[in-house]
Protein backbone atom coordinates (compact mmCIF):
# COMPACT_ATOMS: atom_id res chain seq x y z
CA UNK A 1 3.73 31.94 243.07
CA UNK A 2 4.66 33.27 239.52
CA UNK A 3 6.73 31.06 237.77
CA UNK A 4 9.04 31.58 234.95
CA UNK A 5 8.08 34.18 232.34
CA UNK A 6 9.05 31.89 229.29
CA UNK A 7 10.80 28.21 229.46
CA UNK A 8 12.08 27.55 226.38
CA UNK A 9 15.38 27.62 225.81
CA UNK A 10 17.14 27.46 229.50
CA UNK A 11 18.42 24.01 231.27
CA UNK A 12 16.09 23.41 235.25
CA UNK A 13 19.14 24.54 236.97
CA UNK A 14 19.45 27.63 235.61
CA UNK A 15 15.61 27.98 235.69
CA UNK A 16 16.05 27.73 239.89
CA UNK A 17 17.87 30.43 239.74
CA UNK A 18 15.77 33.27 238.09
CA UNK A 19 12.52 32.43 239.07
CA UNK A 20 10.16 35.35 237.69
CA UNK A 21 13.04 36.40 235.08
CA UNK A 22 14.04 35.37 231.45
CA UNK A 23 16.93 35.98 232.15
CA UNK A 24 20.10 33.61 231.83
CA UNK A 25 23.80 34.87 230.69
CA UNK A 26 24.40 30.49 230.28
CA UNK A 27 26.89 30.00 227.39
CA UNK A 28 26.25 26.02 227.62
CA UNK A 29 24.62 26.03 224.40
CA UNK A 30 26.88 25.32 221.54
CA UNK A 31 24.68 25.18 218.71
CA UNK A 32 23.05 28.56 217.13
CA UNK A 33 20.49 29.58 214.51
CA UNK A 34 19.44 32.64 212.70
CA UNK A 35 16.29 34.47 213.20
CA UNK A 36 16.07 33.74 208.99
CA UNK A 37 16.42 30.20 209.87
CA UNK A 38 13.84 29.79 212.79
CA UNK A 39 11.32 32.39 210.01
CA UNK A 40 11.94 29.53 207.26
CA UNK A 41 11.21 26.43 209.77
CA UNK A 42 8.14 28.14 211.23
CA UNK A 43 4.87 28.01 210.14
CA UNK A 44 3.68 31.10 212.34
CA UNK A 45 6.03 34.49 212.87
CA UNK A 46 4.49 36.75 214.76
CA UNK A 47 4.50 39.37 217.52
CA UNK A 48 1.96 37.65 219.61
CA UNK A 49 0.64 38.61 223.75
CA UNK A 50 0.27 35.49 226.31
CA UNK A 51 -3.59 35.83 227.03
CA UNK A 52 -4.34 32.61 229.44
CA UNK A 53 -2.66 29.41 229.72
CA UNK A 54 -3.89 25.73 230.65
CA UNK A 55 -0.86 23.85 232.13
CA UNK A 56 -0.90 20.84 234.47
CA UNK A 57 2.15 21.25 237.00
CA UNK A 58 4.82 19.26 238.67
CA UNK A 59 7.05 20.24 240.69
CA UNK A 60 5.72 23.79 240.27
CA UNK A 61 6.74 23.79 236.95
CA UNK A 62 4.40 23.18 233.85
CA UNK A 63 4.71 19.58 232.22
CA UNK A 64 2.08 19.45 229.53
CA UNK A 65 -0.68 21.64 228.64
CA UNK A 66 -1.38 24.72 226.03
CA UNK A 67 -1.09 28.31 226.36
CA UNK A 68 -3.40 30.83 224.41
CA UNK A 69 -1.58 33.92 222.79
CA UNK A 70 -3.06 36.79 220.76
CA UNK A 71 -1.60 37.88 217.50
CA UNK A 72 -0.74 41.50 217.36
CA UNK A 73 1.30 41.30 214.30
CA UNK A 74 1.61 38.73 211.83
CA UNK A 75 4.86 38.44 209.46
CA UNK A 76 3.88 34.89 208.59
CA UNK A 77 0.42 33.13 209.19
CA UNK A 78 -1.42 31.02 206.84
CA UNK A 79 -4.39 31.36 209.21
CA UNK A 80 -4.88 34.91 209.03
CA UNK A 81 -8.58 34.42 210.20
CA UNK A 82 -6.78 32.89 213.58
CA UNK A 83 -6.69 35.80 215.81
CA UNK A 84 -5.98 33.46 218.96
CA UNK A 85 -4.04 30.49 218.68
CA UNK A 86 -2.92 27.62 220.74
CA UNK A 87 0.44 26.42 221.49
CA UNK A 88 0.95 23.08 223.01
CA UNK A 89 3.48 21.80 224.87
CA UNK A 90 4.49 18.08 226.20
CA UNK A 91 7.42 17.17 228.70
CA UNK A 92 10.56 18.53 230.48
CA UNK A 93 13.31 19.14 227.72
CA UNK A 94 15.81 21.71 226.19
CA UNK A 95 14.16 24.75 224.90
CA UNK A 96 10.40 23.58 226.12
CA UNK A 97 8.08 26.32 224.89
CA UNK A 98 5.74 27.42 227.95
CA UNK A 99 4.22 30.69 229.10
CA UNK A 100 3.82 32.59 232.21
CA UNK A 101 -0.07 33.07 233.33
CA UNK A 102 -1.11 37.07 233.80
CA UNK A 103 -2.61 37.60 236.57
CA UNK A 104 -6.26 39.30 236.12
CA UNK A 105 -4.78 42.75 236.91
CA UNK A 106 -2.01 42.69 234.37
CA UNK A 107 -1.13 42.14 230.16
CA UNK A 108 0.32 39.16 229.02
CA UNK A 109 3.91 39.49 228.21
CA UNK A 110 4.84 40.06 224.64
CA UNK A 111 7.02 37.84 222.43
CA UNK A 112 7.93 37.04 218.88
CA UNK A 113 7.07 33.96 218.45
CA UNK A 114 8.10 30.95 216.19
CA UNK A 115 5.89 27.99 215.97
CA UNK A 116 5.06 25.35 213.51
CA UNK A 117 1.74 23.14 213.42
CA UNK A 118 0.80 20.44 215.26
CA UNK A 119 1.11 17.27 212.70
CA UNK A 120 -1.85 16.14 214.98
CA UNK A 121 -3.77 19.40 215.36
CA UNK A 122 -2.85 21.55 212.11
CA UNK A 123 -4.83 24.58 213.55
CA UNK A 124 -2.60 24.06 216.75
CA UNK A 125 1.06 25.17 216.94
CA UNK A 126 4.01 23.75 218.81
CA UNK A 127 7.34 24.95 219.48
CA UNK A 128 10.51 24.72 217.10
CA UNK A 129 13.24 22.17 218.53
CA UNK A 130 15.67 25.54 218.87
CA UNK A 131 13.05 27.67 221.17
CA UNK A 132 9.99 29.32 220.00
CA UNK A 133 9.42 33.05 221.51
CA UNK A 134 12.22 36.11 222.13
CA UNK A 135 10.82 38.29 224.77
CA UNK A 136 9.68 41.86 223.58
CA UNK A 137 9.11 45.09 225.92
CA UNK A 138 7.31 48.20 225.33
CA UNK A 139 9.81 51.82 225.02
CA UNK A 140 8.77 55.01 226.31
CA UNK A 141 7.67 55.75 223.11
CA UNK A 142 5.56 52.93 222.74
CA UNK A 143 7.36 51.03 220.26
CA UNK A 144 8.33 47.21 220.61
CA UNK A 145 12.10 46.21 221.10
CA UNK A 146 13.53 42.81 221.76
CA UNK A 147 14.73 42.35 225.62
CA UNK A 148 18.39 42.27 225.94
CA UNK A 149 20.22 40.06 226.79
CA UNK A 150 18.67 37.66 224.59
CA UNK A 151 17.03 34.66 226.00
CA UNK A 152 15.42 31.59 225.09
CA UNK A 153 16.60 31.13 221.48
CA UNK A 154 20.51 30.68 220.85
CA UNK A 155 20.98 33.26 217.88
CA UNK A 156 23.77 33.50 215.77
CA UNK A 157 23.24 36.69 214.65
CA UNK A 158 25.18 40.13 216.15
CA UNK A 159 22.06 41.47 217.64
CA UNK A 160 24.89 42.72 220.18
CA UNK A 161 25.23 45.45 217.41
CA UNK A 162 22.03 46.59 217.62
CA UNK A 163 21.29 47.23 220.99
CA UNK A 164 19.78 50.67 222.16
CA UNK A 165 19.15 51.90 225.72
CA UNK A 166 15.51 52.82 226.51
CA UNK A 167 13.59 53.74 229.38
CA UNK A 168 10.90 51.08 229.14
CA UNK A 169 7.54 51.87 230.82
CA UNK A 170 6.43 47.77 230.03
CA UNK A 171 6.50 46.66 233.99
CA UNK A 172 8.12 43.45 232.72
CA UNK A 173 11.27 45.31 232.49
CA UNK A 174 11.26 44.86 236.26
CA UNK A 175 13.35 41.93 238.08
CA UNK A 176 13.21 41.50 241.88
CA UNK A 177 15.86 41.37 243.96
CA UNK A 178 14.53 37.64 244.72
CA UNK A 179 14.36 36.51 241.55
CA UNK A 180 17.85 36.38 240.60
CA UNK A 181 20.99 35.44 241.82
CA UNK A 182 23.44 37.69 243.23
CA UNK A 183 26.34 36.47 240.63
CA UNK A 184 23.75 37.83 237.57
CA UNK A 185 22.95 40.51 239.39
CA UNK A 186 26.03 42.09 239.54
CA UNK A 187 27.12 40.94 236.34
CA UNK A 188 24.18 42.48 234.70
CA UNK A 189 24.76 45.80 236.94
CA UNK A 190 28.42 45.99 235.77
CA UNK A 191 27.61 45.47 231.72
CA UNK A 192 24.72 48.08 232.13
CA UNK A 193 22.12 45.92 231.77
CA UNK A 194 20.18 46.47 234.36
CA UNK A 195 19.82 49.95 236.84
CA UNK A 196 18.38 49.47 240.44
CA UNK A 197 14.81 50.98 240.38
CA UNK A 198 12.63 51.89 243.23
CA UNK A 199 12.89 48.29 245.80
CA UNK A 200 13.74 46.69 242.13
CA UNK A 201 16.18 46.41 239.10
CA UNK A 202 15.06 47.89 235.98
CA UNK A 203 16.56 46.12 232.27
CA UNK A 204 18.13 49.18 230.24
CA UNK A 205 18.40 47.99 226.79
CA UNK A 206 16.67 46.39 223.93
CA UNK A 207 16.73 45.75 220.16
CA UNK A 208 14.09 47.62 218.39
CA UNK A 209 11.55 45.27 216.15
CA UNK A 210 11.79 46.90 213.47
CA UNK A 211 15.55 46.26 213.47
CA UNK A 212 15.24 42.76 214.56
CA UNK A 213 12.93 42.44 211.49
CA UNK A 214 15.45 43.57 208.84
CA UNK A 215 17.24 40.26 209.94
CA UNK A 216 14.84 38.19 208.45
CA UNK A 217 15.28 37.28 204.64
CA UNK A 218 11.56 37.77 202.92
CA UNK A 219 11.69 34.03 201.33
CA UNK A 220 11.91 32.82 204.76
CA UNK A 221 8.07 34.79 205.34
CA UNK A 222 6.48 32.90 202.98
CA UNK A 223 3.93 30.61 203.98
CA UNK A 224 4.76 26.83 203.27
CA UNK A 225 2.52 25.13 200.77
């Protein structure tokens, strides 16, 4: 069964609803941060691919374990040399910071990622107490772009403003008709944001990296002492 496609950031009962998706239109978080904010806490930025993971499960959902992700571009590492690194992850709670498995026949979703060091493990990272990873698709031009809507991290900034419509050719764009409820469904259909697509729905719109990037005040890159 595949499970969730990133954790952090969503309550259980909105995680029973959109198995397979990270998706969730929830508006029960008050509190917000800035993609400047989460770059100054962190102690890794990057644009990083979910390569394997080692979780231990209840309930079919992970509850402790580490996931393995590849760096495919670093904005701010301190362990350059560190070309995989491991993120671990303890417990149910707000904005827990765990990864879908691929499967053998498919890539590891892309995200950029936000994670500091494990106090225990310095060549370890955990996740930031506001969510760790924003969920990044592939255009038809091959160029990255943040999945919208946004999920997992509560930003404060207009990213609204920013969004583009693509035609992605990452299959991750894809949702299932099972895999969400009817009520998102058709409020994501009426807003645009996602097309039906083959047996399937298909997500329509993104916020390009690069833009995404311009967000992020160059102090807040700099790797802490």
């Amino acid at each position: 069964m595949r499970i969730i496609s990133l954790i952090s950031g969503f309550s259980r009962a909105c995680l029973l609803l959109i198995i397979g998706s990270s998706v969730c239109l929830a508006d029960e978080v008050s509190d917000t941060i800035s993609l400047t904010e989460l770059a100054a806490k962190a102690d890794l930025v990057a644009v990083a691919q979910v390569k394997d993971t080692d979780y231990v499960y209840t309930r079919s959902f992970p509850s402790e374990g580490s996931a393995f992700l590849k760096i495919l571009i670093a904005y701010k590492h301190n362990q350059p040399e560190a070309e995989i690194v491991e993120i671990y992850e303890k417990g149910l709670h707000p904005h827990e910071c765990y990864f879908e498995n691929p499967t053998v026949f498919e890539e590891g979703r892309r995200y950029l990622v936000f994670f500091r060091h494990d106090p225990e493990d310095p060549k370890n990272y955990l996740g930031l107490a506001e969510g760790c990873a924003l969920e990044i698709l592939v255009t038809e031009d091959n160029r990255y772009a943040l999945k919208y809507p946004i999920s997992g991290i509560n930003l404060s900034d207009k990213l609204e403003d920013l969004v583009t419509n693509y035609d992605f050719r990452d299959n991750y764009a894809l949702i299932t008709e099972e895999s969400i409820t009817p009520k998102l469904r058709d409020e994501l259909l009426t807003k645009g944001l996602i097309i039906p697509y083959q047996d399937e729905y298909k997500f329509t719109s993104g916020v390009e990296l690069s833009s995404a990037r311009q967000l992020i005040d160059s102090d807040a890159l700099k790797s802490h002492n």
